[in-house]
C-alpha atoms as a PDB file:
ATOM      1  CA  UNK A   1     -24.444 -38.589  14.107  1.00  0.00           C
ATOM      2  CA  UNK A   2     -21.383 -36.045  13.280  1.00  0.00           C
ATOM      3  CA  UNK A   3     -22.856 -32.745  12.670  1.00  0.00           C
ATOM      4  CA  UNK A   4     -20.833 -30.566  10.389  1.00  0.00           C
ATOM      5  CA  UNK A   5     -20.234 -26.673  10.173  1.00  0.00           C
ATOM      6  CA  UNK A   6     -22.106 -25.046   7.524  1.00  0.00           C
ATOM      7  CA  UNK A   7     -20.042 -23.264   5.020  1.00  0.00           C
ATOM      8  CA  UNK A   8     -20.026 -19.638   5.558  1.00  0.00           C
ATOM      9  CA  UNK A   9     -21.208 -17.204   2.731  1.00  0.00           C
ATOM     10  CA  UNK A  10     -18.281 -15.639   1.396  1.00  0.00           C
ATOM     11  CA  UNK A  11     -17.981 -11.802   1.857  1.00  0.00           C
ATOM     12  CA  UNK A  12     -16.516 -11.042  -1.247  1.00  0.00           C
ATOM     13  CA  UNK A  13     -14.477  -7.681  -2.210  1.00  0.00           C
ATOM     14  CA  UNK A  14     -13.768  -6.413  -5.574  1.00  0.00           C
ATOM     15  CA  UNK A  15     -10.469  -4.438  -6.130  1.00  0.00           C
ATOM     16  CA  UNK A  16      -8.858  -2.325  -8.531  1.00  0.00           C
ATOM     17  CA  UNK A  17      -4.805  -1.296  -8.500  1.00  0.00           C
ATOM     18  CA  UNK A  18      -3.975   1.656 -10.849  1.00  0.00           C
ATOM     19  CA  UNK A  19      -0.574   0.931 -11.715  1.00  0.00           C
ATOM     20  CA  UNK A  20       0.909   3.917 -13.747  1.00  0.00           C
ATOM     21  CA  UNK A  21       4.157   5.636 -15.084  1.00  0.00           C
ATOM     22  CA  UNK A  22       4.083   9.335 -13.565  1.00  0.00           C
ATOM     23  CA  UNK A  23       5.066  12.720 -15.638  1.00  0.00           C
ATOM     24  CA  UNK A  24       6.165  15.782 -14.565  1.00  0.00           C
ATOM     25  CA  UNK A  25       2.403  17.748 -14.536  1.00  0.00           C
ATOM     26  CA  UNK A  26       0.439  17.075 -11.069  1.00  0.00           C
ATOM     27  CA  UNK A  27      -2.620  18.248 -13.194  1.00  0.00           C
ATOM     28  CA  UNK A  28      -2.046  15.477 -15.997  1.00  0.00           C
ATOM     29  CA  UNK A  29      -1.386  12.536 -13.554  1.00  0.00           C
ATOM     30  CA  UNK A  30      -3.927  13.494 -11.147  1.00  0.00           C
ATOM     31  CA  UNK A  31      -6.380  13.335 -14.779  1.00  0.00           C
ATOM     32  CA  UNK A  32      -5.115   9.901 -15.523  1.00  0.00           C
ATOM     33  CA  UNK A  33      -5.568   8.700 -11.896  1.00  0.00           C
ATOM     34  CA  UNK A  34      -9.378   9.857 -11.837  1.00  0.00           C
ATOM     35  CA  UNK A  35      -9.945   8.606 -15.381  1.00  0.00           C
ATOM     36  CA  UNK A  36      -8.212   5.265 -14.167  1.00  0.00           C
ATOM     37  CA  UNK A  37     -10.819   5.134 -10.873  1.00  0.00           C
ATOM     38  CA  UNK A  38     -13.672   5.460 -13.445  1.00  0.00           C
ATOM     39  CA  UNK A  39     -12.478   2.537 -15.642  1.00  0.00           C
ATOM     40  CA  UNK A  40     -12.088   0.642 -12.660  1.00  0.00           C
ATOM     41  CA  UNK A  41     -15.474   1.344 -10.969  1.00  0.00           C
ATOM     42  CA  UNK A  42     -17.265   0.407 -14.513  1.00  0.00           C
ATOM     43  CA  UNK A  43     -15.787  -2.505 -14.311  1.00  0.00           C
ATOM     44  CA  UNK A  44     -17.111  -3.729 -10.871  1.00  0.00           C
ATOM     45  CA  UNK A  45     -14.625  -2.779  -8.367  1.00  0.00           C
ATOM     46  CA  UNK A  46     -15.939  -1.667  -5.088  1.00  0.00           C
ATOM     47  CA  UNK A  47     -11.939  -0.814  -3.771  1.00  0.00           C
ATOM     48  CA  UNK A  48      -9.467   1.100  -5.391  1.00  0.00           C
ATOM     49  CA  UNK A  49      -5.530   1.468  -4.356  1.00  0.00           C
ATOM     50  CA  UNK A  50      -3.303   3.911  -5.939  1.00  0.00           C
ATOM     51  CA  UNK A  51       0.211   3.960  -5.804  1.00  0.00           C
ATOM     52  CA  UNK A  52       2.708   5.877  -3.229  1.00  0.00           C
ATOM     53  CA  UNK A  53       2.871   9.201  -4.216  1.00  0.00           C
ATOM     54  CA  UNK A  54       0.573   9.392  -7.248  1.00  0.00           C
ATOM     55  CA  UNK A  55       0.510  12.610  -7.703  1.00  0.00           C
ATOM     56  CA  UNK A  56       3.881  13.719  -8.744  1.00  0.00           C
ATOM     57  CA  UNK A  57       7.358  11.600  -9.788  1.00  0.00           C
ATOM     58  CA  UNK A  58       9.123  10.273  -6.824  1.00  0.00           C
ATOM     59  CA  UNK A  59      10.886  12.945  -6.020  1.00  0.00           C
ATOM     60  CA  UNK A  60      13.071  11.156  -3.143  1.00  0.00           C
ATOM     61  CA  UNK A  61      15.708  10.396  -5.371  1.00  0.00           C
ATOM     62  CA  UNK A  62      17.684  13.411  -3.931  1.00  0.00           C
ATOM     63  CA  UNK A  63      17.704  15.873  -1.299  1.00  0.00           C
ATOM     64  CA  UNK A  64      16.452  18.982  -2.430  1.00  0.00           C
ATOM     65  CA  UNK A  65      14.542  21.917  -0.534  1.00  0.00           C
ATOM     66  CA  UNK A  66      12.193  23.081  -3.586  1.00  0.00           C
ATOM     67  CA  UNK A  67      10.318  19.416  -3.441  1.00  0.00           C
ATOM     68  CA  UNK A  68       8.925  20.110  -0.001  1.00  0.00           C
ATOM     69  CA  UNK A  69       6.699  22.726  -2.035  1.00  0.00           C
ATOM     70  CA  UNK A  70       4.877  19.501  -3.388  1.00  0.00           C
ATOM     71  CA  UNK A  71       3.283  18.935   0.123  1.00  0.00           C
ATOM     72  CA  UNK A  72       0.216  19.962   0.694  1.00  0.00           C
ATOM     73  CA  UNK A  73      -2.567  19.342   4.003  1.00  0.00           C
ATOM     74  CA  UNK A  74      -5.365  16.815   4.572  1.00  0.00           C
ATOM     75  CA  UNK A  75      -7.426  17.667   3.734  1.00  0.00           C
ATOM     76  CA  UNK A  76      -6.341  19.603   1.274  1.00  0.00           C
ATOM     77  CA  UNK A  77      -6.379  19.493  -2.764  1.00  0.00           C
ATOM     78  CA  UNK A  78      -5.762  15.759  -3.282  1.00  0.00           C
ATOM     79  CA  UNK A  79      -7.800  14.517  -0.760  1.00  0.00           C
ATOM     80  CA  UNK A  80     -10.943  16.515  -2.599  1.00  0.00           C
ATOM     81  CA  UNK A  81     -10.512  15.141  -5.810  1.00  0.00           C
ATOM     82  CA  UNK A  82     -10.047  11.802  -4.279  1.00  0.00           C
ATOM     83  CA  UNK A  83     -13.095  12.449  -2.306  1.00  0.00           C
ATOM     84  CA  UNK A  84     -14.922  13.336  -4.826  1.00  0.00           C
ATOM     85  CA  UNK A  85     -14.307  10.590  -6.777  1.00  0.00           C
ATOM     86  CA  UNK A  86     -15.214   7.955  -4.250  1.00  0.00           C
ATOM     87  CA  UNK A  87     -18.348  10.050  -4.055  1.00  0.00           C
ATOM     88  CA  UNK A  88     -19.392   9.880  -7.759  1.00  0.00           C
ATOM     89  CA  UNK A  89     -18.269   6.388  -8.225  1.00  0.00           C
ATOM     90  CA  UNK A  90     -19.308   5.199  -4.902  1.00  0.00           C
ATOM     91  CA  UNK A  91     -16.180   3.449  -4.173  1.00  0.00           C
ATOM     92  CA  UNK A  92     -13.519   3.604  -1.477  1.00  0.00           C
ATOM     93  CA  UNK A  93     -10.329   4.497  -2.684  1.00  0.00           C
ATOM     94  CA  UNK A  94      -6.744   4.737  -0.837  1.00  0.00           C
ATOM     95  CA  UNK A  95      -4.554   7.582  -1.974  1.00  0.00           C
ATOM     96  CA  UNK A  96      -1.373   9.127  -1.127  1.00  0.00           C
ATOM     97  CA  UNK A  97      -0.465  12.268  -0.347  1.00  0.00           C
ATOM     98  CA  UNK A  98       2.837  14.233   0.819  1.00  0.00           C
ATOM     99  CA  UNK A  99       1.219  15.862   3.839  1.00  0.00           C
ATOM    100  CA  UNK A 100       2.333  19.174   5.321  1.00  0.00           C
ATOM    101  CA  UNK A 101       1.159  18.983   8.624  1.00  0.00           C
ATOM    102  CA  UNK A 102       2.945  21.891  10.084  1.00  0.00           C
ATOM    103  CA  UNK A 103       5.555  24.613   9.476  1.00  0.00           C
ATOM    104  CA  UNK A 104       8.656  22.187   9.121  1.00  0.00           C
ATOM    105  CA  UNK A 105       6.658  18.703   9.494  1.00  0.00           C
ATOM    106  CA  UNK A 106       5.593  16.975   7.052  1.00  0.00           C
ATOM    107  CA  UNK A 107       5.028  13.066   6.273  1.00  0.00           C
ATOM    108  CA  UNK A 108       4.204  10.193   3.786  1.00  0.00           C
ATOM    109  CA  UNK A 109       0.399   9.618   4.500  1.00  0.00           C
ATOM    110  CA  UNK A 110      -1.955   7.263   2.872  1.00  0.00           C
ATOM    111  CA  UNK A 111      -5.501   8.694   2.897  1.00  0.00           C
ATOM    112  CA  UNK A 112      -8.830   6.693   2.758  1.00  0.00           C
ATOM    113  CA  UNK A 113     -11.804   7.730   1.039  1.00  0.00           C
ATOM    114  CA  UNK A 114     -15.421   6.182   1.977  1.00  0.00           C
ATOM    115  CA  UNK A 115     -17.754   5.251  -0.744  1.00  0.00           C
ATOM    116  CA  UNK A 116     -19.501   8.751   0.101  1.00  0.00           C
ATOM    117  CA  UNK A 117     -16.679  10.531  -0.029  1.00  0.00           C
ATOM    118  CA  UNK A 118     -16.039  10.792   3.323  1.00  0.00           C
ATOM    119  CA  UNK A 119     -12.632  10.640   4.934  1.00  0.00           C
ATOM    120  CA  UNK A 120     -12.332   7.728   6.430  1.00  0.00           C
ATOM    121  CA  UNK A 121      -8.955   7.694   7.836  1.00  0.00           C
ATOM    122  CA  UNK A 122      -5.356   8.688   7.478  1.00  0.00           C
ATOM    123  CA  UNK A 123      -1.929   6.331   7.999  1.00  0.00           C
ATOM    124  CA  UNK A 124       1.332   8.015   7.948  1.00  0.00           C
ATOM    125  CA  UNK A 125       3.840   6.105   7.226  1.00  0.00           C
ATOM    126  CA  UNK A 126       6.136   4.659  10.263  1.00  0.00           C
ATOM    127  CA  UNK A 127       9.025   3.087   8.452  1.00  0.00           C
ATOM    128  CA  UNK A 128      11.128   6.011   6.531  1.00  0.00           C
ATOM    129  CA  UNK A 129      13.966   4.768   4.177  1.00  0.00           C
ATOM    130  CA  UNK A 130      17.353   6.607   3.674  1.00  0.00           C
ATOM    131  CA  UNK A 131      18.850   4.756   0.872  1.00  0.00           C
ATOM    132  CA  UNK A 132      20.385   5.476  -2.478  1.00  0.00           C
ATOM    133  CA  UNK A 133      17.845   6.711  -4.615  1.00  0.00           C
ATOM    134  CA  UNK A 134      15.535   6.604  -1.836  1.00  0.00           C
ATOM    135  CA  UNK A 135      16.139   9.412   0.301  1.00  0.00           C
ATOM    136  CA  UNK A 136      13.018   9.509   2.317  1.00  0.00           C
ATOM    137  CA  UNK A 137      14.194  10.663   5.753  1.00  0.00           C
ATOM    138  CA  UNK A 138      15.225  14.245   3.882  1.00  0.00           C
ATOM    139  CA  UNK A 139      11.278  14.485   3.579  1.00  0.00           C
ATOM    140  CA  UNK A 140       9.475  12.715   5.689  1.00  0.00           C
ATOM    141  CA  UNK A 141       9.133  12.746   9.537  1.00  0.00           C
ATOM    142  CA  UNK A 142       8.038   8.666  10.723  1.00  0.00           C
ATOM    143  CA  UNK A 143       4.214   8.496  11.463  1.00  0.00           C
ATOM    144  CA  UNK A 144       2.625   8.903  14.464  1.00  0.00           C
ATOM    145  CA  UNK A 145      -0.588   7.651  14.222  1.00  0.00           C
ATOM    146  CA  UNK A 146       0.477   3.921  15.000  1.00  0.00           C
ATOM    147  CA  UNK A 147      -0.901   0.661  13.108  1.00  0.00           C
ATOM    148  CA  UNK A 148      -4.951   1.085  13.565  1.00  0.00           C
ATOM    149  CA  UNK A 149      -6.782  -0.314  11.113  1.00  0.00           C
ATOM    150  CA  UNK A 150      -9.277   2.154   8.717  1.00  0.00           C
ATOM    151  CA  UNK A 151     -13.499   1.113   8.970  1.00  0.00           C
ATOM    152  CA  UNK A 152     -14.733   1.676   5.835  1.00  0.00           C
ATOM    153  CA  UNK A 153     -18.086   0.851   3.762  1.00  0.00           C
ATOM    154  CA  UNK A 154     -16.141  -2.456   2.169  1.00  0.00           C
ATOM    155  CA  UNK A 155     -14.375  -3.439   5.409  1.00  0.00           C
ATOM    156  CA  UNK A 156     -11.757  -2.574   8.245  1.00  0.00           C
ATOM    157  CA  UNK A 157      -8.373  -1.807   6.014  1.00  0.00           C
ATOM    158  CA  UNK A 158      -4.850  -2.012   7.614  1.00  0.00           C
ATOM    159  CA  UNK A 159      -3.112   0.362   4.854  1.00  0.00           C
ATOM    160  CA  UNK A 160       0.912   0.594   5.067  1.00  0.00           C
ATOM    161  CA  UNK A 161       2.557   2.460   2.780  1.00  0.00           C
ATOM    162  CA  UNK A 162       5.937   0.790   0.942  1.00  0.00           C
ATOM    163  CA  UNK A 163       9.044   0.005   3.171  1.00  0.00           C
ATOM    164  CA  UNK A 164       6.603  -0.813   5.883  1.00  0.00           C
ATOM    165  CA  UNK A 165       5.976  -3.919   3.633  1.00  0.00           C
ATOM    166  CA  UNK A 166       9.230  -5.586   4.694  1.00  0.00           C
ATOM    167  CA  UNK A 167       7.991  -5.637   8.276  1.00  0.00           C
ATOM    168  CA  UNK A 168       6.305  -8.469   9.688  1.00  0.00           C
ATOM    169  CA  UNK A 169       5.592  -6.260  13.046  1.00  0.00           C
ATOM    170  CA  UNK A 170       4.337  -4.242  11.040  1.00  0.00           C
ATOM    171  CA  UNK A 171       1.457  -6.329   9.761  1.00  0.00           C
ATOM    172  CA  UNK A 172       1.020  -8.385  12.777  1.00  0.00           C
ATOM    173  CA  UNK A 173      -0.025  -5.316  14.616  1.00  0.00           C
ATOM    174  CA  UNK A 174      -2.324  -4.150  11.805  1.00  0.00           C
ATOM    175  CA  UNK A 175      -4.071  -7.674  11.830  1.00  0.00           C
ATOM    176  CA  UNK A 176      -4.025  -8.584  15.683  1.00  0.00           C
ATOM    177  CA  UNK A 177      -5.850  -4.825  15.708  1.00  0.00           C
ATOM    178  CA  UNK A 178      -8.837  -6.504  13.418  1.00  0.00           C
ATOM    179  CA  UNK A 179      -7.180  -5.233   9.562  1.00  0.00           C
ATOM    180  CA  UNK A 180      -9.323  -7.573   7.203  1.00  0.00           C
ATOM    181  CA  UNK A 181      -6.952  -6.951   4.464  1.00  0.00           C
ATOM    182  CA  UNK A 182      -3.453  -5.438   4.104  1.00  0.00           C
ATOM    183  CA  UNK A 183      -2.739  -2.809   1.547  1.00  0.00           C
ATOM    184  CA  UNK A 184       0.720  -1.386   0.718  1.00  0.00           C
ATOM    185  CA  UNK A 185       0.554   1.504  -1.566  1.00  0.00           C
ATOM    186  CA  UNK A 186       3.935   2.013  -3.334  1.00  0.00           C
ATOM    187  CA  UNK A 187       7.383   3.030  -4.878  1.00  0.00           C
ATOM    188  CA  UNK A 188      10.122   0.492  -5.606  1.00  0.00           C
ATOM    189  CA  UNK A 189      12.485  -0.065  -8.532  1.00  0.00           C
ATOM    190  CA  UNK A 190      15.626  -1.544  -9.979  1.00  0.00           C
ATOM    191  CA  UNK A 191      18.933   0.755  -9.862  1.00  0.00           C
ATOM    192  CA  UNK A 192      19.945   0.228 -13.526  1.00  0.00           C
ATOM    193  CA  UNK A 193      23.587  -0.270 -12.361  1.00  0.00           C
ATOM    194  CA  UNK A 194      22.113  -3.987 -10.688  1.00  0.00           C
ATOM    195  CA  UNK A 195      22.546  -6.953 -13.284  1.00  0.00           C
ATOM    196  CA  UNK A 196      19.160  -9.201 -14.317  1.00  0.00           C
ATOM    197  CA  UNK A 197      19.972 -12.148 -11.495  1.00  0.00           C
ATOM    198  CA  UNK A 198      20.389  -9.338  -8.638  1.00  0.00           C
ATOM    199  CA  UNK A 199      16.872  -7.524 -10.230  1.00  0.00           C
ATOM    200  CA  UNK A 200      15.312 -10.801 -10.047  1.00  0.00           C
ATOM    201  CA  UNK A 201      15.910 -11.866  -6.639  1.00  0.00           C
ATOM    202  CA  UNK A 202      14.978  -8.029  -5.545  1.00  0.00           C
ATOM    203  CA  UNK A 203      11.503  -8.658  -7.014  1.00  0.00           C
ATOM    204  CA  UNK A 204      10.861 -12.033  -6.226  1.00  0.00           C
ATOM    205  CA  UNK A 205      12.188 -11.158  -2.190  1.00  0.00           C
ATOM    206  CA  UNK A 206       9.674  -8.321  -2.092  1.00  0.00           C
ATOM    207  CA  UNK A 207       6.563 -10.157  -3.501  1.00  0.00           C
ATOM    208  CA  UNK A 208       7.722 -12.941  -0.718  1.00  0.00           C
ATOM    209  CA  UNK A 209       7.568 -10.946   1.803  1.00  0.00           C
ATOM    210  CA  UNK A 210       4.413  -9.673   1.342  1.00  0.00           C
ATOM    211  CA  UNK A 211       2.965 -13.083   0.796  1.00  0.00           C
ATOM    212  CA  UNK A 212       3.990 -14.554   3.585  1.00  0.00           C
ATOM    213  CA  UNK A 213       3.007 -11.622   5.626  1.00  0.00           C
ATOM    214  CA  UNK A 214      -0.756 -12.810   4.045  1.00  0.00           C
ATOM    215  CA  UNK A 215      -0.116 -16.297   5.208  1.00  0.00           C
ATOM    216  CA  UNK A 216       1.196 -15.592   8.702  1.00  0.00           C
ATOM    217  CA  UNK A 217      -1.842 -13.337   9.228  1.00  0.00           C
ATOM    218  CA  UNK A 218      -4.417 -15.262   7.413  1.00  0.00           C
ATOM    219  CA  UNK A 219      -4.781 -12.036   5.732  1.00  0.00           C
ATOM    220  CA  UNK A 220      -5.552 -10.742   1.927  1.00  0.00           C
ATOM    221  CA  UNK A 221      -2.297  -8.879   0.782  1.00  0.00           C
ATOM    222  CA  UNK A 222      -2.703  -5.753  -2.016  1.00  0.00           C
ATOM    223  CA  UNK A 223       0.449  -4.317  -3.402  1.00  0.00           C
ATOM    224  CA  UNK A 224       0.547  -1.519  -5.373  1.00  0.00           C
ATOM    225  CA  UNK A 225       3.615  -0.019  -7.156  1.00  0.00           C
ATOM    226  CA  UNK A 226       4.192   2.321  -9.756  1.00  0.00           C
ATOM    227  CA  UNK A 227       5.562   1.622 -13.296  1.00  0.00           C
ATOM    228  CA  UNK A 228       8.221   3.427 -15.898  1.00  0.00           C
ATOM    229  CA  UNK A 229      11.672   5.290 -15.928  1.00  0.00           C
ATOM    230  CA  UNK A 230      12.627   8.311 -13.773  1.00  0.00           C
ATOM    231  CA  UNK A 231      15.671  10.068 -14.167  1.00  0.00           C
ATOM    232  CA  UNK A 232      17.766  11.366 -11.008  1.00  0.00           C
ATOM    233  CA  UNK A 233      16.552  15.377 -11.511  1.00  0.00           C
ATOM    234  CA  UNK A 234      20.245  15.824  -9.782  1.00  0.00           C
ATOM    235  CA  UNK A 235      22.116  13.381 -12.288  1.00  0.00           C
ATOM    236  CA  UNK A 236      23.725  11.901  -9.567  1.00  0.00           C
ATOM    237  CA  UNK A 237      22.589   8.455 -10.673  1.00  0.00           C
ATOM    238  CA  UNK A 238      20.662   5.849 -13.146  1.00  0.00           C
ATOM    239  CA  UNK A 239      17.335   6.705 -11.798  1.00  0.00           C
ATOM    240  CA  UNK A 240      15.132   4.179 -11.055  1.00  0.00           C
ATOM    241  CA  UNK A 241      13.249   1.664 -13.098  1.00  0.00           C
ATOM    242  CA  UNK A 242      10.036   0.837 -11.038  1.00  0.00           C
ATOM    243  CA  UNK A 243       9.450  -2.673 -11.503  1.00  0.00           C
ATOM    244  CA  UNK A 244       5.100  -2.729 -11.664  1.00  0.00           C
ATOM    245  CA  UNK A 245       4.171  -6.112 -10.704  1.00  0.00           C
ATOM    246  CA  UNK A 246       1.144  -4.790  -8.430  1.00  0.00           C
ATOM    247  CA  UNK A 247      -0.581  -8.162  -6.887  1.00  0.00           C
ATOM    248  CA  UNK A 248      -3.080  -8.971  -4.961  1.00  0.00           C
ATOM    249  CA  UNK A 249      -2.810 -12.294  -3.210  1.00  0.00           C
ATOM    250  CA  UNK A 250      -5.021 -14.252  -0.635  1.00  0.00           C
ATOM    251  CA  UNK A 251      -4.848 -15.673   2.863  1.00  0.00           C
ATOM    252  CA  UNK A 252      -2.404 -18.809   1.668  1.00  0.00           C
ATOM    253  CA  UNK A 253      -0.338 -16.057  -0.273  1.00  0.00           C
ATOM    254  CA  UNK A 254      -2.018 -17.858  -3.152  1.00  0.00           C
ATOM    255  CA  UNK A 255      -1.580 -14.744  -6.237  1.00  0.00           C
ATOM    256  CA  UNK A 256      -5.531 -13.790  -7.046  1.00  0.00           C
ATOM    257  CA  UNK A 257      -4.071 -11.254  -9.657  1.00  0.00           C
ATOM    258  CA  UNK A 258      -0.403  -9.928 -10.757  1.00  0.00           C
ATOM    259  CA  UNK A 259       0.629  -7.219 -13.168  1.00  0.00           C
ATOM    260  CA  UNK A 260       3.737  -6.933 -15.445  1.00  0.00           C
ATOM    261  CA  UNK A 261       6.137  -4.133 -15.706  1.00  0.00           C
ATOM    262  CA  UNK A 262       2.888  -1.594 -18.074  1.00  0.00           C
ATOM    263  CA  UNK A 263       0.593   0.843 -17.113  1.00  0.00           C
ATOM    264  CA  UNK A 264      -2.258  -1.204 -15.925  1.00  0.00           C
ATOM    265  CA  UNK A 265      -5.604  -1.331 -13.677  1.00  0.00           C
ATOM    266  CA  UNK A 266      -5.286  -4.900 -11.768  1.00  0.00           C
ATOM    267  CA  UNK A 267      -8.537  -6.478 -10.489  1.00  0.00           C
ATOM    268  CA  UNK A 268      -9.118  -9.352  -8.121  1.00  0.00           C
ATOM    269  CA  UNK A 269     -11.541 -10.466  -6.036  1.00  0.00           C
ATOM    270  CA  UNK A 270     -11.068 -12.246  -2.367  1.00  0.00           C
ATOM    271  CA  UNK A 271     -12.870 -13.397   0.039  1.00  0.00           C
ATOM    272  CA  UNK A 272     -12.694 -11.565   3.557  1.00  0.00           C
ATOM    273  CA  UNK A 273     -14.902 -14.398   5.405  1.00  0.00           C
ATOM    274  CA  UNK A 274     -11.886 -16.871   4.423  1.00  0.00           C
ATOM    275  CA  UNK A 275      -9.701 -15.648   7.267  1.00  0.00           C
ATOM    276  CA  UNK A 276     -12.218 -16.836   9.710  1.00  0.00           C
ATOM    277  CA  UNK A 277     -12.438 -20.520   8.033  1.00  0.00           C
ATOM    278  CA  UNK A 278      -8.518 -20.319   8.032  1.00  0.00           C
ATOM    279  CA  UNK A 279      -8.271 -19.392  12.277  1.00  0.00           C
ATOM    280  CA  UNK A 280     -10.569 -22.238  13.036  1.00  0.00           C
ATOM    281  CA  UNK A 281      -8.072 -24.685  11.467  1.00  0.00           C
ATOM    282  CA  UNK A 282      -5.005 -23.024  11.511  1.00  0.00           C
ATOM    283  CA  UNK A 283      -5.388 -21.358  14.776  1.00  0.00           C
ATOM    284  CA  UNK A 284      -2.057 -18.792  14.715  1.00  0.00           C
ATOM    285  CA  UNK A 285      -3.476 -16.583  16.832  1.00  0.00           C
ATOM    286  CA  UNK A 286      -4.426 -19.115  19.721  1.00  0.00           C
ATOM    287  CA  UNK A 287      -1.082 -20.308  19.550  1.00  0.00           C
ATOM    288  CA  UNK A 288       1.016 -17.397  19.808  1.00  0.00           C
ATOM    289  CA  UNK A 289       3.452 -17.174  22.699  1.00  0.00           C
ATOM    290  CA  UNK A 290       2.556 -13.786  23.416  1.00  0.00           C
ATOM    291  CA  UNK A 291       5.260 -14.355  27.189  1.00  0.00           C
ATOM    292  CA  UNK A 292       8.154 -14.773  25.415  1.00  0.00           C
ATOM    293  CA  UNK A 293       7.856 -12.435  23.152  1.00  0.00           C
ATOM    294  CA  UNK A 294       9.280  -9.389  25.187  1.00  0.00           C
ATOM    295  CA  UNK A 295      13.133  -9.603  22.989  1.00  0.00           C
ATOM    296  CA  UNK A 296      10.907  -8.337  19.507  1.00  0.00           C
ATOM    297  CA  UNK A 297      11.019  -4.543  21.743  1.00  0.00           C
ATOM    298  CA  UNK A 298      15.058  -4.594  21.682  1.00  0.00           C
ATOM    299  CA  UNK A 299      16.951  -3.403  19.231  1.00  0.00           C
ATOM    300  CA  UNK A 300      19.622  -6.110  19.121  1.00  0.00           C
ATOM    301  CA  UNK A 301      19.606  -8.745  21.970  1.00  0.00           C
ATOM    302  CA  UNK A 302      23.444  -9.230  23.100  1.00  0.00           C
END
C-alpha cells in the first residue's frame, strides 16, 4: 500500500509595499510613510517594505556635496521612528536609510525592524550604480556586511536593496544562506528622453529578473519601488519618471500582487512552507554543480 506525504500546513505571511511619490520635506514623507504602515497593519499585514530611500527624493541624480548632509547613523533618527512604529503596530518593517557610518563613509543601508521594535538587522547595499541619472558611487561606498540573511519575528529575510536585483549571485547567496523570502527595496525609472517600446522592455526586463530569481531559488520575491516625477535639481537632464509597479511574486515567479504607476499600499500573501514542497520535487539545490563552478569568481574568463 503506497503511503503518501501529508500536506504541510502552510506558513503563511502577510505583506504590505508602500509605494509613494516623495516631496522635498523629510518631515512630510516620513508622516506619510508612518501613516501608510498604520493603514497597512489595520489591514492585516504582519510585513511591511518601504521603498529605497524613503525619506527624501532620490537625490543621486547628480553629484553634489550638500546631499551627503541627508545621511544620518543607525541608529539614528529614521531608524527610531521606524522602530517605533514596528513597536506600536507590532509589525516588522524594512526601511532605508542613507547611513553615515563615519567621517567620509557613508552607504545605502536597508534597516530591519522586529515586531518589538527591535533592530533586527542592517544590509548595506553591495552593488553601487554609476549611471546617468543614477549616480550612486558619488554617495555611496559598496557594503560590507555580505549577503546574510535578517531573523526576524515573521521569518529569516534576505533584503537587497535595488541594482542588487539584477544579480542572480546575488540572490543565490542570500537563499543558499537560508533567506525565506527576497526583498528588494527600491529606486528605478524611465529617462523621459527613452520612447514607449524602449520603457516597456526596461520594465518588463526588470520584473523578469526578479521573477526568475524567485523561481531559480524557490524563493518569494518582494519588489518595492517608488512612484512620481523628479526633476534633475542640477537641470542637467529629464529627471526620472519612477515607474511603481511594486510586486510581490511567489516561488514559480507566479505575480501574488502588482501595482500600477500611483501611490499605493500593495498586499499579498505567500506561503513560506511552499519552498520546501518545491525542493522535494524540484531539487535545485541537490543538483547544483557546486565543482565547476569556480569561473562565476573571474571577472571575464579569456
Amino acid at each position: 500500500m503506497r503511503r503518501e506525504t501529508p500536506p504541510m500546513k502552510p506558513r503563511l505571511l502577510d505583506i504590505a509595499l508602500i509605494q509613494h511619490a516623495r516631496g522635498d520635506g523629510i518631515d512630510a514623507n516620513n508622516a506619510a510613510s508612518r501613516r501608510a504602515i498604520a493603514n497597512a497593519a489595520n489591514d492585516g499585514a504582519k510585513l511591511i517594505v518601504l521603498q529605497e530611500l524613503h525619506r527624501s527624493r532620490y537625490f543621486c541624480q547628480n553629484e553634489n556635496p550638500d546631499n551627503f548632509d541627508l545621511a544620518e547613523t543607525v541608529p539614528g533618527p529614521s531608524s527610531a521612528w521606524l522602530s517605533s512604529a514596528a513597536r506600536e503596530h507590532q509589525v516588522v518593517i524594512v526601511g532605508s536609510v542613507f547611513e553615515r557610518r563615519a567621517t567620509g563613509l557613508y552607504h545605502n543601508t536597508a534597516v530591519v525592524l522586529d515586531s518589538d521594535g527591535s533592530l533586527a538587522g542592517r544590509y548595506r547595499k553591495m552593488h553601487i550604480p554609476d549611471d546617468p541619472g543614477f549616480h550612486e558611487k558619488y554617495y555611496f561606498t559598496p557594503g560590507d556586511l555580505g549577503f546574510t540573511p535578517i531573523d526576524t519575528r515573521v521569518g529569516r529575510l534576505g533584503v537587497l536593496v535595488c541594482w542588487d536585483q539584477w544579480f542572480p549571485e546575488a540572490a543565490r547567496l542570500m537563499a543558499l544562506a537560508g533567506a525565506e523570502l527576497l526583498i528588494y527595496p527600491t529606486a528605478i525609472g524611465w529617462d523621459r528622453s527613452d520612447d514607449e517600446t524602449e520603457q516597456r522592455r526596461q520594465l518588463n526586463a526588470w520584473i523578469n529578473v526578479q521573477r526568475g530569481h524567485a523561481i531559480a531559488n524557490q524563493l518569494p520575491v518582494v519588489a518595492c519601488n517608488r512612484v512620481g516625477h523628479e526633476a534633475d535639481p542640477g537641470g542637467q537632464t529629464q529627471g526620472i519618471d519612477f515607474w511603481g509597479n511594486s510586486f510581490v511574486c511567489g516561488q514559480q515567479g507566479e505575480l501574488l500582487a502588482l501595482a500600477d504607476t500611483r501611490e499605493q499600499i500593495l498586499h499579498a500573501r505567500v506561503d513560506l512552507d511552499r519552498t520546501e514542497q518545491l525542493r522535494r520535487i524540484w531539487p535545485y539545490p541537490r543538483d547544483r554543480r557546486i565543482d565547476a563552478y569556480a569561473g562565476l569568481t573571474k571577472r571575464c574568463i579569456d
